[in-house]
N, C-alpha and C. Protein backbone atom coordinates (compact mmCIF):
# COMPACT_ATOMS: atom_id res chain seq x y z
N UNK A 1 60.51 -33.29 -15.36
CA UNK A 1 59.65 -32.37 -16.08
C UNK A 1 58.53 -31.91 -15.16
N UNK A 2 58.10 -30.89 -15.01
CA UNK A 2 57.26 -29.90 -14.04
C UNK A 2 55.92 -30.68 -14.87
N UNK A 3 54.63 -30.63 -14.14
CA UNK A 3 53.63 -31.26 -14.50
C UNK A 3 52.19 -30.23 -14.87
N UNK A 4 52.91 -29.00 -15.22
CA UNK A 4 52.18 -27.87 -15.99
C UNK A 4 53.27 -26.98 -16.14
N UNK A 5 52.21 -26.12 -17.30
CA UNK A 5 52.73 -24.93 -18.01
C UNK A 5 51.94 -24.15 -17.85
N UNK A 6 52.79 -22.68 -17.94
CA UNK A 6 52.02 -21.35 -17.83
C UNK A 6 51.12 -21.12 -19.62
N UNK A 7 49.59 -20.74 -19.64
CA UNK A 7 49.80 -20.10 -20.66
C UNK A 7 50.49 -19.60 -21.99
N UNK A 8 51.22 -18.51 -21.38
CA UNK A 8 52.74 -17.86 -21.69
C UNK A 8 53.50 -18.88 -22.24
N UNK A 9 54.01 -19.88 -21.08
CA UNK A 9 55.00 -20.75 -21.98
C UNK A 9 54.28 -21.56 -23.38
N UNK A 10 53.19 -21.98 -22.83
CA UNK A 10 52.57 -22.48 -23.98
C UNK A 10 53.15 -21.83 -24.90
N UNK A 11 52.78 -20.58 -25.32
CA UNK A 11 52.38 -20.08 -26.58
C UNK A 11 54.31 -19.86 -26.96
N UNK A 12 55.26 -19.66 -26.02
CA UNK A 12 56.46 -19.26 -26.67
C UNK A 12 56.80 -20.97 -26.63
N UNK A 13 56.83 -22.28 -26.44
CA UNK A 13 56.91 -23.16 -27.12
C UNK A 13 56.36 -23.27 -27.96
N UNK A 14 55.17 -22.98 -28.65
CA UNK A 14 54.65 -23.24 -29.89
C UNK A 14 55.36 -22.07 -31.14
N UNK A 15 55.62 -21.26 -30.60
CA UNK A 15 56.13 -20.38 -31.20
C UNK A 15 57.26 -20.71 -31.99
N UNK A 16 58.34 -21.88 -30.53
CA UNK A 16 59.95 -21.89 -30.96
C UNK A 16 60.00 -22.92 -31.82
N UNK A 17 58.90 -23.54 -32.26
CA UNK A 17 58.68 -24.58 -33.66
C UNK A 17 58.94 -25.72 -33.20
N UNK A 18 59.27 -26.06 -31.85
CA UNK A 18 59.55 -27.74 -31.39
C UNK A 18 57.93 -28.01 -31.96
N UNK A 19 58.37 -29.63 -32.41
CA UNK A 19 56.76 -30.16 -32.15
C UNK A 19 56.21 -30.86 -31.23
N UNK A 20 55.07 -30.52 -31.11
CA UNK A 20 54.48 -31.13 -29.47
C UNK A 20 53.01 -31.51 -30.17
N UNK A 21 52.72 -32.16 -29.17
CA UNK A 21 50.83 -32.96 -29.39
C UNK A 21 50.39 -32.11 -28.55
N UNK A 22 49.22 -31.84 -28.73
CA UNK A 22 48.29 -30.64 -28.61
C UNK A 22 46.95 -31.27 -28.24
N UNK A 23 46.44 -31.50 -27.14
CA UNK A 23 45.24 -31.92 -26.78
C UNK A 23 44.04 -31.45 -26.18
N UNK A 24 43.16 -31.31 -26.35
CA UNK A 24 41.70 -30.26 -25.68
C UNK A 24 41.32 -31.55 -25.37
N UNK A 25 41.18 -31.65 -23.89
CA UNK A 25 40.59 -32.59 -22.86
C UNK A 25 39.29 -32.26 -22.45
N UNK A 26 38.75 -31.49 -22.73
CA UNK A 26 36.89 -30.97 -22.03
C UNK A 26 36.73 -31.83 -22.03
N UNK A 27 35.57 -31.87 -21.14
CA UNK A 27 34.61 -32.99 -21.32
C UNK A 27 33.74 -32.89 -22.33
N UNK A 28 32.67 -34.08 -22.48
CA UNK A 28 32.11 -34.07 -24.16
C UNK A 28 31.51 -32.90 -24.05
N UNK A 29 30.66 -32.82 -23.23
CA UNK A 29 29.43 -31.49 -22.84
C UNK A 29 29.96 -29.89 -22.78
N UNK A 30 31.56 -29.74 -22.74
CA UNK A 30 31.69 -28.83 -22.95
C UNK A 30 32.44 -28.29 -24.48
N UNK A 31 32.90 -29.54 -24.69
CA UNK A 31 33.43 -29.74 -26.08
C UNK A 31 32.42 -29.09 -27.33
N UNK A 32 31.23 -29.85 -27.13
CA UNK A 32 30.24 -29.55 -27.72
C UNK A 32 29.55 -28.37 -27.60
N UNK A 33 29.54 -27.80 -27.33
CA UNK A 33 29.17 -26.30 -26.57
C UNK A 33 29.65 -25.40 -27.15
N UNK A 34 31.06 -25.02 -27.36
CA UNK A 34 32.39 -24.55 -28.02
C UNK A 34 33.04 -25.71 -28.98
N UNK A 35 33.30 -26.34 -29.82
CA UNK A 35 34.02 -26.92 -30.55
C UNK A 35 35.10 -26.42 -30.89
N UNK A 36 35.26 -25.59 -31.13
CA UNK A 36 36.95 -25.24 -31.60
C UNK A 36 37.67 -25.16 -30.63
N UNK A 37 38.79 -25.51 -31.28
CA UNK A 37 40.02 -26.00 -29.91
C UNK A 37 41.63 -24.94 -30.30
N UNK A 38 42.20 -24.95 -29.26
CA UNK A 38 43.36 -24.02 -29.43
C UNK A 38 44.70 -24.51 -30.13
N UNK A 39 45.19 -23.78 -30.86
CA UNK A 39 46.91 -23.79 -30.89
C UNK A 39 46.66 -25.13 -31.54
N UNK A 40 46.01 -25.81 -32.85
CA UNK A 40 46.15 -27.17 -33.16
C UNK A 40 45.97 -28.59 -32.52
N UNK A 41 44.91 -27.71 -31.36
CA UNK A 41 44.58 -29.01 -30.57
C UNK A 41 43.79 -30.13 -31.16
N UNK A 42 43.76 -31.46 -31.04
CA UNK A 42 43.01 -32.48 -30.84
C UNK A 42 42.48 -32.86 -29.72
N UNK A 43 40.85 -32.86 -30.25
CA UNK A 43 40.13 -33.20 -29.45
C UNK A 43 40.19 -34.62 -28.74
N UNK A 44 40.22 -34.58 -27.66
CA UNK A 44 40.13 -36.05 -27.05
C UNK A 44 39.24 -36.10 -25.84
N UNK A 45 38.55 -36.91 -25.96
CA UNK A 45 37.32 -37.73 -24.78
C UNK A 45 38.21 -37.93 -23.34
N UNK A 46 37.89 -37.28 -22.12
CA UNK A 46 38.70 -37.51 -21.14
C UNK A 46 38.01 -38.95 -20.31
N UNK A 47 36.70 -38.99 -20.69
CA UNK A 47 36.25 -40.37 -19.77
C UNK A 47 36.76 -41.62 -21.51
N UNK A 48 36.98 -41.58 -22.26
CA UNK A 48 37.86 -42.91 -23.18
C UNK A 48 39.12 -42.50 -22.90
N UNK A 49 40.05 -42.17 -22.10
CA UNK A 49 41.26 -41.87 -21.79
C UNK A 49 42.40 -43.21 -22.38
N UNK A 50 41.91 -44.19 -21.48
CA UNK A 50 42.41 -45.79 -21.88
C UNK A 50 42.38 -46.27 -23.31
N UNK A 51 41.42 -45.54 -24.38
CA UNK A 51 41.16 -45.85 -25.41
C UNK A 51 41.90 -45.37 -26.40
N UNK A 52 42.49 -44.53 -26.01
CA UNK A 52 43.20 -43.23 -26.79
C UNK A 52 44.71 -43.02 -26.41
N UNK A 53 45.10 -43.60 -25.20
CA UNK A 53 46.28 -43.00 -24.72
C UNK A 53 47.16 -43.45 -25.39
N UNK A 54 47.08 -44.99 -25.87
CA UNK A 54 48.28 -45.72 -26.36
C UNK A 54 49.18 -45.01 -27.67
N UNK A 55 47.73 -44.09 -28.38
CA UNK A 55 48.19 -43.11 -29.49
C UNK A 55 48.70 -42.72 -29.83
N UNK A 56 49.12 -41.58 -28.85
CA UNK A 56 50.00 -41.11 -28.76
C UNK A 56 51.48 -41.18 -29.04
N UNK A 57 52.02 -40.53 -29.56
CA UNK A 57 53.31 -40.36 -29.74
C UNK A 57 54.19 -40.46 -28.73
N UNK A 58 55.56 -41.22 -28.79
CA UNK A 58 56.57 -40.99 -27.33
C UNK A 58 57.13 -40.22 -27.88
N UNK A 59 57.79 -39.98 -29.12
CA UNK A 59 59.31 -39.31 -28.95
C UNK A 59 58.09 -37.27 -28.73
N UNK A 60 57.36 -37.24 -29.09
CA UNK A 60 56.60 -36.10 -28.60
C UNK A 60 56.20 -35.46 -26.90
N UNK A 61 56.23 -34.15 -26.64
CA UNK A 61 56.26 -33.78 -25.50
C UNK A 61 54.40 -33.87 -25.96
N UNK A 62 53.80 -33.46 -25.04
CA UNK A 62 51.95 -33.78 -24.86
C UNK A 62 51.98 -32.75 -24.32
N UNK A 63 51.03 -31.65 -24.63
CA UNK A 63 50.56 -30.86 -23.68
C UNK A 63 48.94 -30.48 -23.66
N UNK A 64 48.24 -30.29 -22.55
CA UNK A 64 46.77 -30.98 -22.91
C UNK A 64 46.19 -29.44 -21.81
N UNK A 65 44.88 -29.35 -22.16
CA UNK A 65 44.36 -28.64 -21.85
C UNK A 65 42.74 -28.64 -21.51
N UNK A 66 42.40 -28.34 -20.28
CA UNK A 66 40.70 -28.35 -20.16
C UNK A 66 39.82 -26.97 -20.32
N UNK A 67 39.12 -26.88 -19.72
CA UNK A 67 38.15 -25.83 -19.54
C UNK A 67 39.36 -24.38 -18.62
N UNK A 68 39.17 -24.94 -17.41
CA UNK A 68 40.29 -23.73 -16.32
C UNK A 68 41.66 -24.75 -15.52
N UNK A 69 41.71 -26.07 -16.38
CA UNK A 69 43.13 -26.41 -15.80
C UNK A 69 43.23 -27.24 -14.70
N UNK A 70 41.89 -27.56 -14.04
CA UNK A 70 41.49 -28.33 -13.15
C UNK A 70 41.36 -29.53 -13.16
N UNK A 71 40.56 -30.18 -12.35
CA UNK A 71 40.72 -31.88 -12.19
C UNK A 71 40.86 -32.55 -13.24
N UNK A 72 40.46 -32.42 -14.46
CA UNK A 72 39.83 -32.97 -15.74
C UNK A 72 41.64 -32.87 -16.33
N UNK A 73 42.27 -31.62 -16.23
CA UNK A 73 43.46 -31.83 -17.12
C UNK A 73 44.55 -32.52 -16.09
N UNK A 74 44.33 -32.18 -14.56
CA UNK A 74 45.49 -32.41 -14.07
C UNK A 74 45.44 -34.12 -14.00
N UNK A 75 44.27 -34.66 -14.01
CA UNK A 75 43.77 -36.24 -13.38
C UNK A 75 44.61 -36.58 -14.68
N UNK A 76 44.31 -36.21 -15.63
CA UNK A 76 44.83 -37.06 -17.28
C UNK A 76 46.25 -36.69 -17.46
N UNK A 77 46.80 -35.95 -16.90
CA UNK A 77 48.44 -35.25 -17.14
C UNK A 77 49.25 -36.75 -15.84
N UNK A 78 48.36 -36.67 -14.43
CA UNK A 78 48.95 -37.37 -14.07
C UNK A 78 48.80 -39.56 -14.81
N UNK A 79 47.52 -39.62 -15.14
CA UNK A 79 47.61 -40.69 -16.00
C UNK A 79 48.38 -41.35 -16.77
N UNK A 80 48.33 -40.08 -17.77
CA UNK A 80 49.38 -40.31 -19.22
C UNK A 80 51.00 -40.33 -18.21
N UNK A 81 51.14 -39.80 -17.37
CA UNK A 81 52.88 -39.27 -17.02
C UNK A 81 52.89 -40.77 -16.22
N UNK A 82 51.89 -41.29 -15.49
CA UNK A 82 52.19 -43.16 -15.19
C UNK A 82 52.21 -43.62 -16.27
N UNK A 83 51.76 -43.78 -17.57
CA UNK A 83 51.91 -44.37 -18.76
C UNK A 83 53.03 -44.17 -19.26
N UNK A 84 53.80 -43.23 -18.94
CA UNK A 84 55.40 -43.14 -19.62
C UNK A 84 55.42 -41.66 -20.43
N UNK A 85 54.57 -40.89 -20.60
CA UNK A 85 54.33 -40.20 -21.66
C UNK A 85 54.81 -38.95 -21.07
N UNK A 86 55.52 -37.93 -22.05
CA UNK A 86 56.23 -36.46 -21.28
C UNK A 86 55.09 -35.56 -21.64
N UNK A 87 54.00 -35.29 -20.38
CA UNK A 87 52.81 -34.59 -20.72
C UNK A 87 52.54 -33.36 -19.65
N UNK A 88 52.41 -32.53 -19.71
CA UNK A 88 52.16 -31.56 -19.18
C UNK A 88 50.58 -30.64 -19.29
N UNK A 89 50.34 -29.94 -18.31
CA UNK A 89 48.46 -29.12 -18.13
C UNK A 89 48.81 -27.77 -18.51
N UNK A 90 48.39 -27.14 -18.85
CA UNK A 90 47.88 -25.91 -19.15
C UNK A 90 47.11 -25.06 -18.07
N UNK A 91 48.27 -24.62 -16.94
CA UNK A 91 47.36 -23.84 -15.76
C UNK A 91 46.82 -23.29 -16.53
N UNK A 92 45.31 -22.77 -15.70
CA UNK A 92 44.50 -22.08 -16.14
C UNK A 92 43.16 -22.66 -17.43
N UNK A 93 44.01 -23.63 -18.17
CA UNK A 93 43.46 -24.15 -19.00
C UNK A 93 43.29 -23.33 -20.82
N UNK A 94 42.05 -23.59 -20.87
CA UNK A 94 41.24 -22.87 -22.10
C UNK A 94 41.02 -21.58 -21.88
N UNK A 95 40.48 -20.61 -21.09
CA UNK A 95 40.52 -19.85 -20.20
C UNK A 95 41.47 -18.75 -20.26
N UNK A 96 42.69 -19.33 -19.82
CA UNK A 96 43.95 -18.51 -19.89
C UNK A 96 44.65 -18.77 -21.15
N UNK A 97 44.32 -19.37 -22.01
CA UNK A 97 45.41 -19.27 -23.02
C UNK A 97 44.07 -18.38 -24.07
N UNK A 98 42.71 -18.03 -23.60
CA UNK A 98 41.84 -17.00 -24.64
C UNK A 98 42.23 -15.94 -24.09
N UNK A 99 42.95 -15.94 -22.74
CA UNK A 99 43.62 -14.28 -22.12
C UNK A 99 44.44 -13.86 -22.84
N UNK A 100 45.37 -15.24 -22.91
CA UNK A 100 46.91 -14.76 -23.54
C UNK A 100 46.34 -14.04 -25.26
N UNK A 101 45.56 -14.66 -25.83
CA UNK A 101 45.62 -14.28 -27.38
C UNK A 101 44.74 -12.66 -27.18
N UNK A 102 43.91 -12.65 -26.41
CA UNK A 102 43.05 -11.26 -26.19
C UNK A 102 44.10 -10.06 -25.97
N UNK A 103 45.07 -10.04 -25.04
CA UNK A 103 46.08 -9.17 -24.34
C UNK A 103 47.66 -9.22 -25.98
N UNK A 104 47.53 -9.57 -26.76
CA UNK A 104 48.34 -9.65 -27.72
C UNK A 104 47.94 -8.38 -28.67
C-alpha cells in the first residue's frame, strides 16, 4: 500500500462508499484555531499518538490528514503503518482537500 493519497483520490474513495477512518492530525494549536475537520474526520492529538492508536480499527483502511501533509501526517502514517495499521497521508493535507471542494 503506497503511504499517501492524492486529494482527488481521497474524495473518489469516499465517494465509492468503502468505509475508512478519517483522521485530522493538527496539532492542538491548530486544531483549535479552525475546529472543523473534513470528510467525517476525527479529531486526534498527534503528540497522545500512543494513547489513541490502539483504537483504532484493523479491518479499516486509516486515512489521516494535517495542516499541508507534512511532518505531522507523514511521522504518524509512518507510526501507525509499524503498528500494523493500513494508513495512509493526505498529500497536501487540509489545504488541498479545501482546493479540491472550492474547484467543484
Amino acid at each position: 500500500m503506497k503511504t499517501n493519497i492524492t486529494a482527488t483520490e481521497f474524495a473518489d474513495l469516499q465517494a465509492s462508499g468503502k468505509v475508512i477512518t478519517v483522521l485530522d492530525v493538527r496539532r492542538k494549536e491548530d486544531f483549535e484555531k479552525a475546529p472543523e475537520t473534513y470528510g467525517g474526520a476525527s479529531w486526534k492529538n498527534p503528540a497522545e499518538v500512543d494513547e489513541w492508536a490502539s483504537s483504532l480499527p484493523e479491518e479499516q483502511e486509516v486515512v489521516l490528514y494535517c495542516v499541508r501533509g507534512g511532518s505531522v501526517s507523514q511521522s504518524l502514517q509512518q507510526r501507525l503503518a509499524e503498528k500494523g495499521c493500513a494508513v495512509r497521508y493526505v498529500e497536501g493535507g487540509l489545504e488541498a482537500l479545501n482546493k479540491i471542494d472550492q474547484g467543484r
